[in-house]
C-alpha atoms as a PDB file:
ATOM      1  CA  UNK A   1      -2.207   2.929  16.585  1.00  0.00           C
ATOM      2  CA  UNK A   2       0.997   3.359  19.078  1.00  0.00           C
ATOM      3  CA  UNK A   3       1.109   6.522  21.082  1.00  0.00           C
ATOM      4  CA  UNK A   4       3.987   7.127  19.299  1.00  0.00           C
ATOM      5  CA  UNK A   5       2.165   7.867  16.236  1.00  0.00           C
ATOM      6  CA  UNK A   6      -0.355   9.966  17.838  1.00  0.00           C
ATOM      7  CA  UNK A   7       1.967  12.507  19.078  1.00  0.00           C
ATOM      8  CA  UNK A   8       2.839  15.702  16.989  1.00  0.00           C
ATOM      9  CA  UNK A   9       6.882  14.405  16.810  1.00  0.00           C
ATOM     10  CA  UNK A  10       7.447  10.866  15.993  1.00  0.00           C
ATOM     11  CA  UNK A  11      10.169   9.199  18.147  1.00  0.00           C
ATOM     12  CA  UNK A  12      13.239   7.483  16.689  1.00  0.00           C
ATOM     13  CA  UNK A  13      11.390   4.225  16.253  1.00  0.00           C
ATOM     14  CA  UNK A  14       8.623   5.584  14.299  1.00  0.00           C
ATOM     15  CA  UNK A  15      10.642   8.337  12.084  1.00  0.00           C
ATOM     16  CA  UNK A  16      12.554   5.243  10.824  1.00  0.00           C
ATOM     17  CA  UNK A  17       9.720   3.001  10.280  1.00  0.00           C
ATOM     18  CA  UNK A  18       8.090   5.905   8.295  1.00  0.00           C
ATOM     19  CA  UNK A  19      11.359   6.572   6.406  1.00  0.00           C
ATOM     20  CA  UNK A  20      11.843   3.051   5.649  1.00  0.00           C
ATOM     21  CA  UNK A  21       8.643   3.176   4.325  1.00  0.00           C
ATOM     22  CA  UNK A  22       8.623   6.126   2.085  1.00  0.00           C
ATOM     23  CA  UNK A  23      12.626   4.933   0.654  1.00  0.00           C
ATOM     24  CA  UNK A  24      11.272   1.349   0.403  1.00  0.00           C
ATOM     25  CA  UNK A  25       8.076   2.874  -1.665  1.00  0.00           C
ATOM     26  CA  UNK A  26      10.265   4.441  -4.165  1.00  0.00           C
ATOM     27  CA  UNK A  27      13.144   2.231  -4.558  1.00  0.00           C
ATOM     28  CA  UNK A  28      12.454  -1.261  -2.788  1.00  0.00           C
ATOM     29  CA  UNK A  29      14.336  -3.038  -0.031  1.00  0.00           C
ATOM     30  CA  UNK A  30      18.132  -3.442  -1.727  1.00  0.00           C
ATOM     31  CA  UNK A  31      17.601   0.479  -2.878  1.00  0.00           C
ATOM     32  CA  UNK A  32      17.388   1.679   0.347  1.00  0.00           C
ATOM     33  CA  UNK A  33      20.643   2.081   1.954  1.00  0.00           C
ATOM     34  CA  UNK A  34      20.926   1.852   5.820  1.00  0.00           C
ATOM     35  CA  UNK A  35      23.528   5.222   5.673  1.00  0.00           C
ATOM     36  CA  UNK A  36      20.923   6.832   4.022  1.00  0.00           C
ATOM     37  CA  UNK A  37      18.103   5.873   6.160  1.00  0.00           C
ATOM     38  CA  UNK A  38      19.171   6.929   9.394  1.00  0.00           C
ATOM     39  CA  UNK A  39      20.487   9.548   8.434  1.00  0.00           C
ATOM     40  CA  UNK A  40      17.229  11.205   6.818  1.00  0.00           C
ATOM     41  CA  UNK A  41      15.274   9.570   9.979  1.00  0.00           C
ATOM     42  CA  UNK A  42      17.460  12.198  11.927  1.00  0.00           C
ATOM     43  CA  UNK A  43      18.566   8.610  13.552  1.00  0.00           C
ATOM     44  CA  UNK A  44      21.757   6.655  14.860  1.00  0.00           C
ATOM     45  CA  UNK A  45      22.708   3.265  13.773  1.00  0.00           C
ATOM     46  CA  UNK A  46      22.857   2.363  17.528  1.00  0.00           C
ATOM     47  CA  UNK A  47      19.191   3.180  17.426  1.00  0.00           C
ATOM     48  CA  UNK A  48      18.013   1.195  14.302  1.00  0.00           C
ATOM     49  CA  UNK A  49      19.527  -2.036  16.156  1.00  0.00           C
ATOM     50  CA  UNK A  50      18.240  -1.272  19.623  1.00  0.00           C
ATOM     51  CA  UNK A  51      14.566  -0.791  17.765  1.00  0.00           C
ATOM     52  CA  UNK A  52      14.891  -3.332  15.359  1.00  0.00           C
ATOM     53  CA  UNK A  53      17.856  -5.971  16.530  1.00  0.00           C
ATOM     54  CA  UNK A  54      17.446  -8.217  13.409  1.00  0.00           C
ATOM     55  CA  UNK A  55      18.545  -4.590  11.602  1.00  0.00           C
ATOM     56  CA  UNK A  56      17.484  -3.464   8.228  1.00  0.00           C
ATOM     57  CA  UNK A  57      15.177  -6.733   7.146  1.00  0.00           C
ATOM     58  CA  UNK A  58      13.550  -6.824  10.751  1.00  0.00           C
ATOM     59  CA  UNK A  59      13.114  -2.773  10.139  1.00  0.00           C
ATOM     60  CA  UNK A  60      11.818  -3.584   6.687  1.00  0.00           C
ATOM     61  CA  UNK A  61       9.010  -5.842   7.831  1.00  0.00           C
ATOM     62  CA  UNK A  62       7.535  -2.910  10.750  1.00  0.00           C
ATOM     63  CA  UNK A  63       7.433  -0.228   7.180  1.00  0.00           C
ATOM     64  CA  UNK A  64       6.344  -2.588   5.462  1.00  0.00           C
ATOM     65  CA  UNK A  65       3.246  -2.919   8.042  1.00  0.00           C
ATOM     66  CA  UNK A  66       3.372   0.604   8.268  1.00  0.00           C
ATOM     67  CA  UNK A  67       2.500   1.150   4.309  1.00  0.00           C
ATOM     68  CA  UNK A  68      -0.027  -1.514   4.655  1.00  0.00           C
ATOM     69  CA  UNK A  69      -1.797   0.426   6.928  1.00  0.00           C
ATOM     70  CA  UNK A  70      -1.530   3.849   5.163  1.00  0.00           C
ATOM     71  CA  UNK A  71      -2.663   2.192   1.986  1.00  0.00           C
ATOM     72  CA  UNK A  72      -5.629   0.398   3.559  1.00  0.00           C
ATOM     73  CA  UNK A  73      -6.447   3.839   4.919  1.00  0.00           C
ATOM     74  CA  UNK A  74      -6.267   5.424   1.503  1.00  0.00           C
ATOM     75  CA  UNK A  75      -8.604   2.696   0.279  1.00  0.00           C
ATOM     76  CA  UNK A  76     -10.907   2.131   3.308  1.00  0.00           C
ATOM     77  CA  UNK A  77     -11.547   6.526   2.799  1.00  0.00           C
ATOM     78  CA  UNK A  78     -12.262   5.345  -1.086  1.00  0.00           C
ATOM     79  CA  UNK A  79     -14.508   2.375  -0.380  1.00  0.00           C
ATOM     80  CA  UNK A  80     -16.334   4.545   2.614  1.00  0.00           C
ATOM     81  CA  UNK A  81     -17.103   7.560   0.025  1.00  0.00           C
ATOM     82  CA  UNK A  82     -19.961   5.689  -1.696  1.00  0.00           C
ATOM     83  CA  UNK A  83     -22.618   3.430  -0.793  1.00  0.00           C
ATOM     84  CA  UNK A  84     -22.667   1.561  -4.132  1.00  0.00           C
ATOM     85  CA  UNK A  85     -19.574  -0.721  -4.310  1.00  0.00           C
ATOM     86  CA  UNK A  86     -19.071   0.196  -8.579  1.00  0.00           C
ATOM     87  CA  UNK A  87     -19.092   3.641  -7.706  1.00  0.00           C
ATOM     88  CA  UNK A  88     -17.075   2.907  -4.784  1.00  0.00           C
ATOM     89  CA  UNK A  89     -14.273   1.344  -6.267  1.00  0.00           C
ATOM     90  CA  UNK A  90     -14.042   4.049  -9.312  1.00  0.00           C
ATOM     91  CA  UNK A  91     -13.440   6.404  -6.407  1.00  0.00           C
ATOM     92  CA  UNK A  92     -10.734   4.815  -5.086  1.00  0.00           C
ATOM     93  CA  UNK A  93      -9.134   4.741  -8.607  1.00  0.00           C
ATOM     94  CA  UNK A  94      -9.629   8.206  -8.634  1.00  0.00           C
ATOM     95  CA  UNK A  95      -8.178   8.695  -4.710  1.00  0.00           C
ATOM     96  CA  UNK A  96      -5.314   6.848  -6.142  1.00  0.00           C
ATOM     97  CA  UNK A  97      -4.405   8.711  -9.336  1.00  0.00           C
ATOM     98  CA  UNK A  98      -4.616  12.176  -7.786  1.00  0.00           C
ATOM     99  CA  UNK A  99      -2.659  10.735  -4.985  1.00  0.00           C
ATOM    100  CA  UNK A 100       0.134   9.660  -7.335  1.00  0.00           C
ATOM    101  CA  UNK A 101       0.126  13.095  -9.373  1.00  0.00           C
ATOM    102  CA  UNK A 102       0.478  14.933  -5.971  1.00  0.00           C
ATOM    103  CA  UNK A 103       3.306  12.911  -5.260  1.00  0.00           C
ATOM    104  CA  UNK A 104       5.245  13.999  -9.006  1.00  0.00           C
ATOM    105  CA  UNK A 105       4.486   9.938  -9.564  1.00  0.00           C
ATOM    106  CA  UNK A 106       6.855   8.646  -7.125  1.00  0.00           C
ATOM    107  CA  UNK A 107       4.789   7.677  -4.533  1.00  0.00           C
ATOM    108  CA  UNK A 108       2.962   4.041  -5.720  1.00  0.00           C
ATOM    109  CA  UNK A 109       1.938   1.517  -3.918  1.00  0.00           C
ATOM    110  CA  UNK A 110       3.828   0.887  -0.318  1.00  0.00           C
ATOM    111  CA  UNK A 111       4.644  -2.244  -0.943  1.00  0.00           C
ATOM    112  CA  UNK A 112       5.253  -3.496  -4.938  1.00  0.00           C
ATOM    113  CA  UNK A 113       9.059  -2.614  -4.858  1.00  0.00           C
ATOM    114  CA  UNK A 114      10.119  -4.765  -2.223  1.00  0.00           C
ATOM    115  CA  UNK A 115       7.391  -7.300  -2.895  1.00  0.00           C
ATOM    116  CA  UNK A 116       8.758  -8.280  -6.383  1.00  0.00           C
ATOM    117  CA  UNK A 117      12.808  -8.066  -4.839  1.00  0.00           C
ATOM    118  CA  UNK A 118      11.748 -10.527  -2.048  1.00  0.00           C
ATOM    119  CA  UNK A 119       9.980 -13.225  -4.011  1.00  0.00           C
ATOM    120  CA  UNK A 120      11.781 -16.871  -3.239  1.00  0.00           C
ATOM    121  CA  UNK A 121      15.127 -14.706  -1.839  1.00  0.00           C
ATOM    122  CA  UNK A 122      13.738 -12.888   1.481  1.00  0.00           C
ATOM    123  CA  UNK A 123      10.676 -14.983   3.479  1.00  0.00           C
ATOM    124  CA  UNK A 124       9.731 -12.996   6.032  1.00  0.00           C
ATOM    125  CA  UNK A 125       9.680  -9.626   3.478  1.00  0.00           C
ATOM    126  CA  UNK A 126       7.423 -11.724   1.319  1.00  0.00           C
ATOM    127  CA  UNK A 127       5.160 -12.882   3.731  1.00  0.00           C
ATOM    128  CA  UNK A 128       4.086  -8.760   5.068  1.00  0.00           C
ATOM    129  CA  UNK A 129       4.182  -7.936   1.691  1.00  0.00           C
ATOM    130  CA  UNK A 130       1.568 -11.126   0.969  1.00  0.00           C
ATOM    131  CA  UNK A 131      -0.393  -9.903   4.127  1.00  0.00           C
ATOM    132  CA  UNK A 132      -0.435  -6.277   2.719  1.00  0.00           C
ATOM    133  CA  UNK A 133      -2.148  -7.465  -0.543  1.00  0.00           C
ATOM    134  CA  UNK A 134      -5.016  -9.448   1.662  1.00  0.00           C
ATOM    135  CA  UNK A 135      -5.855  -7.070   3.686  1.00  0.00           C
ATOM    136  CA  UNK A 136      -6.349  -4.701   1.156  1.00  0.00           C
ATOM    137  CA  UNK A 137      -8.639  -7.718  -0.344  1.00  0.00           C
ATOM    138  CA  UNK A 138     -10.222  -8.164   2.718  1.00  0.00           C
ATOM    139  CA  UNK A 139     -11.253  -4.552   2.884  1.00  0.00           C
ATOM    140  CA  UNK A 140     -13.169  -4.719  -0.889  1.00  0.00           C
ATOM    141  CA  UNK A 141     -14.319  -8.087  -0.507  1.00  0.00           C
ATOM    142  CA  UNK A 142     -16.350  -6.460   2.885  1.00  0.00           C
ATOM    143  CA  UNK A 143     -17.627  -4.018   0.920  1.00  0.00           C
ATOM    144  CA  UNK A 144     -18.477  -6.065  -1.640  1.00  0.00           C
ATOM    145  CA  UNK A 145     -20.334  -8.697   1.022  1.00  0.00           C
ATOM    146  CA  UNK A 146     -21.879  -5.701   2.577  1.00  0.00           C
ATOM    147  CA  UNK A 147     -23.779  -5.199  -0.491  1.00  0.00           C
ATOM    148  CA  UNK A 148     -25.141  -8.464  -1.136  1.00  0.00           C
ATOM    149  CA  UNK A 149     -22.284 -10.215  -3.230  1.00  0.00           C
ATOM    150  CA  UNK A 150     -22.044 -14.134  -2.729  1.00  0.00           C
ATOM    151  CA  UNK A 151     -18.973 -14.801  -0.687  1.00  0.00           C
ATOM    152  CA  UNK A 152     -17.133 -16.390  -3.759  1.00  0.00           C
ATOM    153  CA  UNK A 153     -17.937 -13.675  -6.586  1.00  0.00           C
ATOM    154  CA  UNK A 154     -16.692 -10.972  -3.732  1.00  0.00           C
ATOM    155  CA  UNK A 155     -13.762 -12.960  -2.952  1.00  0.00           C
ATOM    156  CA  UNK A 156     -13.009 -13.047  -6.861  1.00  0.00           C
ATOM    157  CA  UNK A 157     -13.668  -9.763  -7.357  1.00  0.00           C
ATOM    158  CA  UNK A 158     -11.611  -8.316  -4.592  1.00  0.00           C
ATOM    159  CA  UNK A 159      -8.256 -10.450  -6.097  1.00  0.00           C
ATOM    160  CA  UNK A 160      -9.043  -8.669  -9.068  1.00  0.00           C
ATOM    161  CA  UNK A 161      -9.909  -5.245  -7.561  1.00  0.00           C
ATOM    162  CA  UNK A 162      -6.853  -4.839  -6.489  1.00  0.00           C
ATOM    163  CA  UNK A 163      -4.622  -6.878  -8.587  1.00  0.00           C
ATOM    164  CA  UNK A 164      -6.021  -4.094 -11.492  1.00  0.00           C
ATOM    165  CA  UNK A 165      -5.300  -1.616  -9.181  1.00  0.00           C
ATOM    166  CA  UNK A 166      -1.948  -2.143  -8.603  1.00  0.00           C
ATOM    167  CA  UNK A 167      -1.044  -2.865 -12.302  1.00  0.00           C
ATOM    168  CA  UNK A 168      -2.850   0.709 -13.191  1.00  0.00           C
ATOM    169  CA  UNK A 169      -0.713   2.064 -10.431  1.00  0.00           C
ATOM    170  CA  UNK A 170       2.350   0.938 -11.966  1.00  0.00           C
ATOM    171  CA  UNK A 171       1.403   1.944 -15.735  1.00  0.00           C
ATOM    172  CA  UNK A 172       0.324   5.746 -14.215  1.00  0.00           C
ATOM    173  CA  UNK A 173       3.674   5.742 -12.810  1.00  0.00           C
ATOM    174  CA  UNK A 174       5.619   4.965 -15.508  1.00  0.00           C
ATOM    175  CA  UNK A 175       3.722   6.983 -17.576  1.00  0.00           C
ATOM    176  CA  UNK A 176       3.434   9.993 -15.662  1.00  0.00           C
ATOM    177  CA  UNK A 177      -0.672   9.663 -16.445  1.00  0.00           C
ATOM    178  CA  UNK A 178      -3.345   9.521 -14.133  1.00  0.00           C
ATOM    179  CA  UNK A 179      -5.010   7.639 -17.364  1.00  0.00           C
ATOM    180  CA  UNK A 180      -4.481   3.916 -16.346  1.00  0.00           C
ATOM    181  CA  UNK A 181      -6.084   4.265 -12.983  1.00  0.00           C
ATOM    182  CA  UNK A 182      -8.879   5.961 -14.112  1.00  0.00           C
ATOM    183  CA  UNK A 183      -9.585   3.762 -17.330  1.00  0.00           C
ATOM    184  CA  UNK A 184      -9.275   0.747 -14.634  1.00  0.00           C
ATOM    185  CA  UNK A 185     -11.481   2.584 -12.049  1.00  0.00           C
ATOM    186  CA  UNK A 186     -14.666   2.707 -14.574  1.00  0.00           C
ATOM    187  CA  UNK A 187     -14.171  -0.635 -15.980  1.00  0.00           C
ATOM    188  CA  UNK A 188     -13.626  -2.193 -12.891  1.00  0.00           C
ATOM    189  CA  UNK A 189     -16.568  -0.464 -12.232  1.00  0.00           C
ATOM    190  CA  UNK A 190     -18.386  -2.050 -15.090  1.00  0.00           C
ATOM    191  CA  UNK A 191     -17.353  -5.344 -13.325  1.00  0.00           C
ATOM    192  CA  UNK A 192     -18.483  -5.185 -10.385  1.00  0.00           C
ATOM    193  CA  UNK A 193     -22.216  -3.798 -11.144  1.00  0.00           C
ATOM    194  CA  UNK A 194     -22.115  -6.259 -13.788  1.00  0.00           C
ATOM    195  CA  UNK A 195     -22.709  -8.823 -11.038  1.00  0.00           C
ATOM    196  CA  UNK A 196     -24.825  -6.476  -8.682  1.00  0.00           C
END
């Protein structure tokens, strides 16, 4: 963490990483004007380029990071909130469906928008998004090795932790239910003590 982000006003740099962020979220890179951006970061264009020179897609990688981290947060507090890596896991389903309702369903997963734009046109957004989605991996495969899981059923598990997750994210969103998360949360559940 930056001092930046530690202080009680973001500067410039971090107000439009975090916008970037929370516009990417909703709409994905080509949805996210630059106008519009700087503007609600309370932000020049002269300041986006001295920040972020290679301009919007170089800005889009550093919110991209950013969500990463908030997300892994999310799921890391999830993960953390029981010992028992079934019950763990449901509990981040739940983390994520209340999250999602608090947010009148607009707030999803950082990352999904721009990942699926950016696939074969846009390298270097493809590549944090693809380092987003392992280290969210990472952090339920740990969990998963922590409690006695071979290294290959945890690393399976993990793809498929959070490849469910982010599919129930999507259906609760479209939906406007919390139901897809939390029917994915106990069966994933299911899973996972299934080979405990």
């Amino acid at each position: 963490m930056t001092p930046a982000t530690t202080s009680a006003a973001p500067g410039t740099r971090d107000r439009l990483v975090r916008t970037a962020s929370r516009l990417m979220q909703h709409g994905g890179y080509e949805s996210t004007p630059v106008k519009q951006l700087v503007k609600e970061a309370e932000a020049t264009l002269g300041s986006l380029y001295h920040f972020f020179p290679g301009g919007k897609q170089e800005l889009a990688v550093a919110a991209i990071a950013f969500g990463d981290q908030e997300f892994a947060a999310l799921l890391a507090r999830g993960l953390d909130s029981r010992t028992d890596p079934a019950e763990a896991v449901e509990a981040v389903a739940v983390l994520l469906a209340e999250a999602l309702r608090d947010s009148t369903w607009l707030d999803g997963c950082p990352v999904t928008a721009t990942a699926l734009e950016s696939v074969g046109r846009m390298p270097d957004l493809q590549a944090a998004c693809a380092v987003a989605f392992a280290n969210w991996r990472r952090l339920v495969e740990d969990k998963l090795l922590a409690n006695g899981l071979s290294e290959d059923d945890a690393r399976d598990l993990a793809l498929t932790v959070i490849s469910t997750l982010e599919g129930a994210e999507m259906a609760a969103q479209v939906s406007e239910s919390q139901t897809p998360l939390l029917v994915a949360g106990r069966h994933l559940s299911r899973l996972i003590s299934a080979y405990a």
